[in-house]
Protein backbone atom coordinates (compact mmCIF):
# COMPACT_ATOMS: atom_id res chain seq x y z
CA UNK A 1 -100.17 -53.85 -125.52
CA UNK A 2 -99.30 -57.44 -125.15
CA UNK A 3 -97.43 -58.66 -122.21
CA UNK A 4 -94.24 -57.17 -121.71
CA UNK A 5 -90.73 -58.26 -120.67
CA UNK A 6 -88.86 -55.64 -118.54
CA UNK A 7 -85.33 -55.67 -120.35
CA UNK A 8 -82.47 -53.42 -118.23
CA UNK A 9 -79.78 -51.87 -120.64
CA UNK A 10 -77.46 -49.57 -120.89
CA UNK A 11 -76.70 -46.26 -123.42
CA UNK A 12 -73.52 -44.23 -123.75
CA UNK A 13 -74.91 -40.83 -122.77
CA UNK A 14 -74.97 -38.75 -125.60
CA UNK A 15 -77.52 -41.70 -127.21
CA UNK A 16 -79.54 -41.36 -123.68
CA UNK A 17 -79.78 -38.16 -124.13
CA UNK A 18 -80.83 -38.29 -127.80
CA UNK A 19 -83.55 -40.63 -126.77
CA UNK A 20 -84.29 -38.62 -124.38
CA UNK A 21 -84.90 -35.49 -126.84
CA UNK A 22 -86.76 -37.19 -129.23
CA UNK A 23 -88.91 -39.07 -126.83
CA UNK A 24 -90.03 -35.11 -125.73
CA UNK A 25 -90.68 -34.18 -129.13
CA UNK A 26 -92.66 -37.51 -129.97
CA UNK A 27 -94.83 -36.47 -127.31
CA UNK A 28 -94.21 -40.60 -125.87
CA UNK A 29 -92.22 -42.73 -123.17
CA UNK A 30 -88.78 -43.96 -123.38
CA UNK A 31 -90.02 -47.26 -123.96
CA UNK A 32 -92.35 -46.64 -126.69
CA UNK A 33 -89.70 -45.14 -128.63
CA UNK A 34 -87.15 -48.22 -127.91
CA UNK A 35 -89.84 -50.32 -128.74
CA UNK A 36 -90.77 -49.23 -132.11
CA UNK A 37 -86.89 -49.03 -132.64
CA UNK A 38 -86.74 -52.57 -132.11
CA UNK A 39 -89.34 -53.61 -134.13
CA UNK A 40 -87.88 -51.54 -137.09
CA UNK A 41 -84.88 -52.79 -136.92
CA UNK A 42 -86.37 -56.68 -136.80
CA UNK A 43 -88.68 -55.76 -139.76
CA UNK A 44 -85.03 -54.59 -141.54
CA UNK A 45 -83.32 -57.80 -140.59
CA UNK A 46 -85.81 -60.29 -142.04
CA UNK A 47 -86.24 -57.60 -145.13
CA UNK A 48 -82.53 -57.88 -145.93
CA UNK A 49 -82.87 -61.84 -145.51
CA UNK A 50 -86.02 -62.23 -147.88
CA UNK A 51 -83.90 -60.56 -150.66
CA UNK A 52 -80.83 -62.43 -150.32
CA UNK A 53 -82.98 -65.62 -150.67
CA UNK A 54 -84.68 -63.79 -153.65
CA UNK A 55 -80.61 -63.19 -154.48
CA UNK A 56 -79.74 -66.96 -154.11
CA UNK A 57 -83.17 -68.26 -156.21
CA UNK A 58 -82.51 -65.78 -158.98
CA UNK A 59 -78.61 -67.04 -159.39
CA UNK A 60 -79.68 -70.75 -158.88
CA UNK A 61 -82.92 -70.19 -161.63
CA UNK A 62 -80.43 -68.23 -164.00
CA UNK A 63 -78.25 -71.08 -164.36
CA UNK A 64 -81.21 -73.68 -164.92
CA UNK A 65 -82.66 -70.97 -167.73
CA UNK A 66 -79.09 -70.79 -169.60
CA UNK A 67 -79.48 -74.86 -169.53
CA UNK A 68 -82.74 -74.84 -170.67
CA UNK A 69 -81.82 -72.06 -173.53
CA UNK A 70 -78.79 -73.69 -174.91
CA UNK A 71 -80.68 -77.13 -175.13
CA UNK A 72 -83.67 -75.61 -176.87
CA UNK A 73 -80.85 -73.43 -179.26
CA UNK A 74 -78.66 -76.60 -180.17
CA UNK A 75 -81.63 -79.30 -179.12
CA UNK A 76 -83.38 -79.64 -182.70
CA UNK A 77 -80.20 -78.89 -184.54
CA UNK A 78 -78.60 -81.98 -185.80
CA UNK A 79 -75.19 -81.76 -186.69
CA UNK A 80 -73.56 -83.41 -189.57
C-alpha cells in the first residue's frame, strides 16, 4: 500500500459495531474495510458525474440534431 494518512473519526455505535462484524467475517482490519468503502463510494461519485455530463451532451446534441433535421426536411423545399 501507498503511503497512508491516519484520519481519526467517529461512528454512532450500532455502525461501529456493524463494521466491526463484518470486518470479522471479511477475515480483514477495520481500516481495510473503511478503505475500500471509501474508494467505492469515490468510484460512485465520479460514476454519477460522467452520466450527467453524458445527460447534459445528449440534451445539448438533441437540440442541434432537430436543427439539423428540420433544415434538411424544409432545406431543398422551395416554397411558392
Amino acid at each position: 500500500m501507498s503511503a497512508c494518512r491516519r484520519i481519526v473519526i467517529d461512528l454512532p455505535n450500532e455502525l461501529a459495531g456493524e463494521l466491526e462484524t463484518l470486518a470479522q467475517e471479511e477475515q480483514t482490519s477495520h481500516e481495510e474495510l473503511l478503505c475500500k468503502a471509501v474508494q467505492c463510494y469515490i468510484e460512485t461519485c465520479k460514476h454519477l458525474d460522467n452520466i450527467e455530463q453524458m445527460k447534459k451532451g445528449y440534451k445539448e446534441m438533441g437540440l442541434i440534431n432537430i436543427t439539423l433535421a428540420e433544415e434538411g426536411l424544409y432545406g431543398g423545399i422551395s416554397k411558392k
